[in-house]
N, C-alpha and C. Protein backbone atom coordinates (compact mmCIF):
# COMPACT_ATOMS: atom_id res chain seq x y z
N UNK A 1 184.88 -90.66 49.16
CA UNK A 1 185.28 -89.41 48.51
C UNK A 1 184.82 -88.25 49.37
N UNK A 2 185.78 -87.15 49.67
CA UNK A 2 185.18 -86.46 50.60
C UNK A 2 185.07 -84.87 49.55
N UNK A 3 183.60 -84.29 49.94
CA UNK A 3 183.61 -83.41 49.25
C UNK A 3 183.92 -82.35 49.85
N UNK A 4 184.91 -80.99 48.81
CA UNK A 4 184.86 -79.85 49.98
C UNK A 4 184.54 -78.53 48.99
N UNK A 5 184.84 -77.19 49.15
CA UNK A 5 184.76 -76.48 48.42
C UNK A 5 185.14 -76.15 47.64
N UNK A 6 186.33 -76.78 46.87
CA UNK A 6 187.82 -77.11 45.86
C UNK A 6 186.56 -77.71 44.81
N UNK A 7 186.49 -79.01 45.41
CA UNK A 7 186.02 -79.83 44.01
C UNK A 7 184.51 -79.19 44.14
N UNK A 8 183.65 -79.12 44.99
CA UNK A 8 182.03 -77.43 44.32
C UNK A 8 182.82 -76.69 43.00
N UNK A 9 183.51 -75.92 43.06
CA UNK A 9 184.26 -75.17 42.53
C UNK A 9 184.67 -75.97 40.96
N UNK A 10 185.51 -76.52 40.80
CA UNK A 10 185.69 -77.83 39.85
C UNK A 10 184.52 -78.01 39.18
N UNK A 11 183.83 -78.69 40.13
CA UNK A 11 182.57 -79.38 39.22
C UNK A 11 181.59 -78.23 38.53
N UNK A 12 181.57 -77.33 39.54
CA UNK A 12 181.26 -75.90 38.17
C UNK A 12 181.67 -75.14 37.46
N UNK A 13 183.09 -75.32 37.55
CA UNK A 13 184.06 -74.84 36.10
C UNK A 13 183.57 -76.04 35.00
N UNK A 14 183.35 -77.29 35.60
CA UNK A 14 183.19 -78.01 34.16
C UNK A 14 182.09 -77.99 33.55
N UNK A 15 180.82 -77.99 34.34
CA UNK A 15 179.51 -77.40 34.39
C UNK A 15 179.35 -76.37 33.62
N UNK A 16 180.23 -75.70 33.79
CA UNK A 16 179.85 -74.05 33.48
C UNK A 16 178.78 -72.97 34.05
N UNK A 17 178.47 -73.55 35.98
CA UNK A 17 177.88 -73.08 36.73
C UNK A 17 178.15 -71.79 37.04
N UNK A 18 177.62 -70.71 37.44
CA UNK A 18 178.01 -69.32 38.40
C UNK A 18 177.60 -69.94 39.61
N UNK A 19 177.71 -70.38 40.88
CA UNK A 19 177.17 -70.29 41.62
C UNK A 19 177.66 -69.53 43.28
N UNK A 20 176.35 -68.85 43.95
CA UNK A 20 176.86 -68.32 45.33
C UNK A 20 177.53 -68.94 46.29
N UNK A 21 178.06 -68.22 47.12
CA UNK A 21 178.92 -68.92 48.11
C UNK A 21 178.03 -69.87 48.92
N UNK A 22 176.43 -69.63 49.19
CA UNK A 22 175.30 -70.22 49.49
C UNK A 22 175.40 -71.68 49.16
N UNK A 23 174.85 -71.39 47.82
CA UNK A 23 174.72 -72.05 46.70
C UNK A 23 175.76 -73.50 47.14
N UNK A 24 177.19 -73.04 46.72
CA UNK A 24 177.91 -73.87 47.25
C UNK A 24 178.02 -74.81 48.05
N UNK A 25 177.75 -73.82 49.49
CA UNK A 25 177.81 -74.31 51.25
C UNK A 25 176.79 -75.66 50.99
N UNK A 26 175.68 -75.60 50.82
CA UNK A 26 174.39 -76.30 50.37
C UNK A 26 174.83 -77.43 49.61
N UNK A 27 175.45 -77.08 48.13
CA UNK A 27 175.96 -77.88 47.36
C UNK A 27 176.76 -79.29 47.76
N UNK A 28 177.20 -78.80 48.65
CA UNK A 28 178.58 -79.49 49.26
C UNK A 28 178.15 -80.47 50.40
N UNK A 29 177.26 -80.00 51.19
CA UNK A 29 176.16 -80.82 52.02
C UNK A 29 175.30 -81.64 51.13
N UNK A 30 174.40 -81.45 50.02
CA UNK A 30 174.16 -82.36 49.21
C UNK A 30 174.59 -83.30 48.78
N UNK A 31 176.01 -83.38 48.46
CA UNK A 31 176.62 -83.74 47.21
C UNK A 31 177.59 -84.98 48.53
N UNK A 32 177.94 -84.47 49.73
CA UNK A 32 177.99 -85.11 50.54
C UNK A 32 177.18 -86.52 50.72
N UNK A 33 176.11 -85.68 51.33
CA UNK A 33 174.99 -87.27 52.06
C UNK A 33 174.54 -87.99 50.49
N UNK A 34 175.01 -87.38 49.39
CA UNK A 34 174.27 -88.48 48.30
C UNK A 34 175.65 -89.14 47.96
N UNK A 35 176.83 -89.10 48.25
CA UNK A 35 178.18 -90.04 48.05
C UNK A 35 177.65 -90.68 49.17
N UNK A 36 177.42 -90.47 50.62
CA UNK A 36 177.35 -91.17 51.72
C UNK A 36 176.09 -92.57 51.73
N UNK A 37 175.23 -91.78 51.42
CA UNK A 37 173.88 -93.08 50.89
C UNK A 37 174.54 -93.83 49.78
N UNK A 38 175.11 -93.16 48.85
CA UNK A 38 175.37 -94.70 47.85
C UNK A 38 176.52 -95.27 47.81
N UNK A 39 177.44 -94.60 48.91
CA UNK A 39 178.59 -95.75 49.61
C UNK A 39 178.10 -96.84 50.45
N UNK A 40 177.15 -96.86 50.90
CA UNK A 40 176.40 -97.81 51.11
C UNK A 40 176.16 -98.98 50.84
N UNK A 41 176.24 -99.01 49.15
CA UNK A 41 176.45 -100.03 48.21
C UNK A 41 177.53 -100.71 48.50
N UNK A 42 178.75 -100.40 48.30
CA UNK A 42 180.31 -100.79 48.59
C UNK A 42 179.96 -101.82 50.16
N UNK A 43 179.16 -101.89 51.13
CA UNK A 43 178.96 -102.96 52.39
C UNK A 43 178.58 -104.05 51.44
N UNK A 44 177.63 -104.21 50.26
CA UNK A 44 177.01 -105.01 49.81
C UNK A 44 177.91 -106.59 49.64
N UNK A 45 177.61 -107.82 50.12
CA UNK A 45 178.32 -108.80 49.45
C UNK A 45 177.89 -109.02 47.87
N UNK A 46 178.36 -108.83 46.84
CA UNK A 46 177.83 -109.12 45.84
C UNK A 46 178.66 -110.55 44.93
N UNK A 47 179.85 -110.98 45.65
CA UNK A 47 180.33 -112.64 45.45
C UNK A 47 179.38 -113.67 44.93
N UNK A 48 179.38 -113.77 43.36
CA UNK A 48 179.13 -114.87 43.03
C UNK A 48 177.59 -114.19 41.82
N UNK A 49 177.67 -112.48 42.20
CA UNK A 49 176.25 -112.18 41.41
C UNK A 49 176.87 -111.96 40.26
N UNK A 50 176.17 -112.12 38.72
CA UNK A 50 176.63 -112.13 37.64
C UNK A 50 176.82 -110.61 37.36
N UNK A 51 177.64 -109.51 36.77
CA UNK A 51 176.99 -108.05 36.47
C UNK A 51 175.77 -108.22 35.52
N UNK A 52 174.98 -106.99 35.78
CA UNK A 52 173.96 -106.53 34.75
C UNK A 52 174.15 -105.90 33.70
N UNK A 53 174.66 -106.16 32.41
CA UNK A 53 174.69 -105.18 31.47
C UNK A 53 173.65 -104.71 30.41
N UNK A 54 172.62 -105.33 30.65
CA UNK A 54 171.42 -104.46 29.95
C UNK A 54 170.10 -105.33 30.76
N UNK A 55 168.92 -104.48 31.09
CA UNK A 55 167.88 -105.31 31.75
C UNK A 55 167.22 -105.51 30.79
N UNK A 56 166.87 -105.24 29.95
CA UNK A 56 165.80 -106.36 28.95
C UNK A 56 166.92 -107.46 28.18
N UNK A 57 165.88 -108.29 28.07
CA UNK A 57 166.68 -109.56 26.84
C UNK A 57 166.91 -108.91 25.33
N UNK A 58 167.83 -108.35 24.93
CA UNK A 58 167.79 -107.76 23.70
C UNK A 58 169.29 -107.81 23.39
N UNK A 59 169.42 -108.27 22.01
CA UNK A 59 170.76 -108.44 20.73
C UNK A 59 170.40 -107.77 20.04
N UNK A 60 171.83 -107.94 19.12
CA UNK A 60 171.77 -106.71 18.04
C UNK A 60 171.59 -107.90 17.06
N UNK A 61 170.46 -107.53 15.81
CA UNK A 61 169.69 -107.93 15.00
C UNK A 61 170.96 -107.34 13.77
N UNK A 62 171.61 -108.50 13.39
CA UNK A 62 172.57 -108.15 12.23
C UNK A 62 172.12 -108.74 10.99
N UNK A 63 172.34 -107.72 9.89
CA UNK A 63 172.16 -108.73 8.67
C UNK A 63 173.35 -108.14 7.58
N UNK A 64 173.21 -109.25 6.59
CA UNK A 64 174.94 -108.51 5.56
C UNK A 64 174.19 -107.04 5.13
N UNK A 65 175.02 -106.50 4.91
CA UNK A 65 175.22 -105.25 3.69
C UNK A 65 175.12 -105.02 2.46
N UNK A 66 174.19 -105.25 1.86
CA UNK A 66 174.23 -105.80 0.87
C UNK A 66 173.45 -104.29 -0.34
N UNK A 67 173.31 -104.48 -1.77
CA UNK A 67 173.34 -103.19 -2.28
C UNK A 67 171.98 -103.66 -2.69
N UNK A 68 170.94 -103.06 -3.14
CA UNK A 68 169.74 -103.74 -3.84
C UNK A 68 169.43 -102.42 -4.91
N UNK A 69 169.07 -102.64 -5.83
CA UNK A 69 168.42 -101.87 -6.78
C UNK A 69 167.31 -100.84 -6.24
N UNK A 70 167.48 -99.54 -6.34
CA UNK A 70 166.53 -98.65 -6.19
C UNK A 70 165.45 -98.53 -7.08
N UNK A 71 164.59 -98.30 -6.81
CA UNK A 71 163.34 -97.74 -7.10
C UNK A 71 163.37 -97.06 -8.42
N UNK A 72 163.88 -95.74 -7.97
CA UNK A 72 164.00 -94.33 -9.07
C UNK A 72 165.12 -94.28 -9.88
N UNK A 73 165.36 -94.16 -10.80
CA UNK A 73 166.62 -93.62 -11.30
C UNK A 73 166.92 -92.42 -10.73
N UNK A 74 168.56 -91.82 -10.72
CA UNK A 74 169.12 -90.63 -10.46
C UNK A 74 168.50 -89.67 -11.27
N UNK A 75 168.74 -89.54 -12.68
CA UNK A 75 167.82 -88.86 -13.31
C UNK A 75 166.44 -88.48 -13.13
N UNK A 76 165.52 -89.37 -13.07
CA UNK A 76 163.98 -89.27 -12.70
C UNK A 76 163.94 -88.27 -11.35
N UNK A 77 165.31 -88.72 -10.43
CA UNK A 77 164.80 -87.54 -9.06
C UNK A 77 165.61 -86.61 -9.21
N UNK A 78 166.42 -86.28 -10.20
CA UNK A 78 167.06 -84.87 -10.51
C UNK A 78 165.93 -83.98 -11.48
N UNK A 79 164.84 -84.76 -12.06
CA UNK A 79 164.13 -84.08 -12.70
C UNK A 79 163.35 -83.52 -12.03
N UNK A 80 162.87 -83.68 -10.82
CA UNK A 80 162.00 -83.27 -9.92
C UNK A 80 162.30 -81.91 -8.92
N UNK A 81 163.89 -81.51 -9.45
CA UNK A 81 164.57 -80.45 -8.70
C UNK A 81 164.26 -78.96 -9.29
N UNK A 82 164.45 -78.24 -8.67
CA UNK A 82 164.31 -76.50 -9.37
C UNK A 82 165.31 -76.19 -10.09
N UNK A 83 166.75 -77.32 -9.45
CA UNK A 83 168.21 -76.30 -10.16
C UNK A 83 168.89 -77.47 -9.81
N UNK A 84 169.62 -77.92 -10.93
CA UNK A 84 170.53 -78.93 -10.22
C UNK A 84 171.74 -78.23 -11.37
N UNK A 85 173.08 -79.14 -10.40
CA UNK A 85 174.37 -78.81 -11.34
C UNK A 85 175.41 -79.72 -11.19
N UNK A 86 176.20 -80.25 -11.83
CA UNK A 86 177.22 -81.12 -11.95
C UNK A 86 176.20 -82.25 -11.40
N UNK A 87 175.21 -82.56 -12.34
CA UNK A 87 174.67 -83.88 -11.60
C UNK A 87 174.44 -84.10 -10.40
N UNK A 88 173.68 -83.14 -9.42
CA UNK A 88 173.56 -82.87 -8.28
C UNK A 88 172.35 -82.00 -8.24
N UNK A 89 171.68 -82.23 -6.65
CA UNK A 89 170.88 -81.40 -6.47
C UNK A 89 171.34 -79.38 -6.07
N UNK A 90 170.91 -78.57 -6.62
CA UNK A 90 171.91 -77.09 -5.85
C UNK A 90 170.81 -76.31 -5.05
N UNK A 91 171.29 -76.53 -3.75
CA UNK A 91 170.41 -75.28 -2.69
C UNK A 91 170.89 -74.41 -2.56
N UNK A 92 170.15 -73.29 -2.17
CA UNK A 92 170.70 -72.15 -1.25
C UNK A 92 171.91 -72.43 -0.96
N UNK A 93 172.83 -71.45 -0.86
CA UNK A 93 173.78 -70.62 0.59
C UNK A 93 173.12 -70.90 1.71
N UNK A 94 173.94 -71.60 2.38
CA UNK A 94 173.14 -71.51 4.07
C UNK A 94 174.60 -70.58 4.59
N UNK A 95 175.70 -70.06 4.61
CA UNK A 95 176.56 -69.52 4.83
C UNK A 95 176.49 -68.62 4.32
């Protein structure tokens, strides 16, 4: 990928960067030798390596959905309110 002052430009419209013409020149030399070091990778033979998709040993721990009986009644924690209405708790206006 070759970088020039088009895509500097680009990548800080999406950014939402201001940056100097400096800024840029620099940018563009950066943004350069760090595509160039990790094209590097791409020489690699990697034939026959499995991909990595997560480095620790870890699954997702599923269980059913299921409903269980609460604690409190609705009532008991509507009694505990300053103002409730239509069977509901009522706050402030935040708008």
């Amino acid at each position: 990928m070759k970088v020039n002052q088009d895509t500097i430009k680009y990548l800080a419209s999406l950014s939402n960067f201001a940056l100097t013409d400096s800024e840029a020149d620099r940018l563009e030399s950066d943004l350069g030798e760090i595509i160039k070091y990790i094209s590097q990778l791409d020489e690699l033979d990697t034939d026959g390596v499995e991909p990595t998709y997560q480095v620790f040993e870890m699954e997702n721990v599923w269980r059913p959905d299921e409903i269980s009986e609460q604690d409190a009644a609705p009532d008991a924690l509507l009694s505990l309110t300053k103002t409730t209405q239509d069977h509901q708790i009522k706050v402030p206006q935040v708008l």
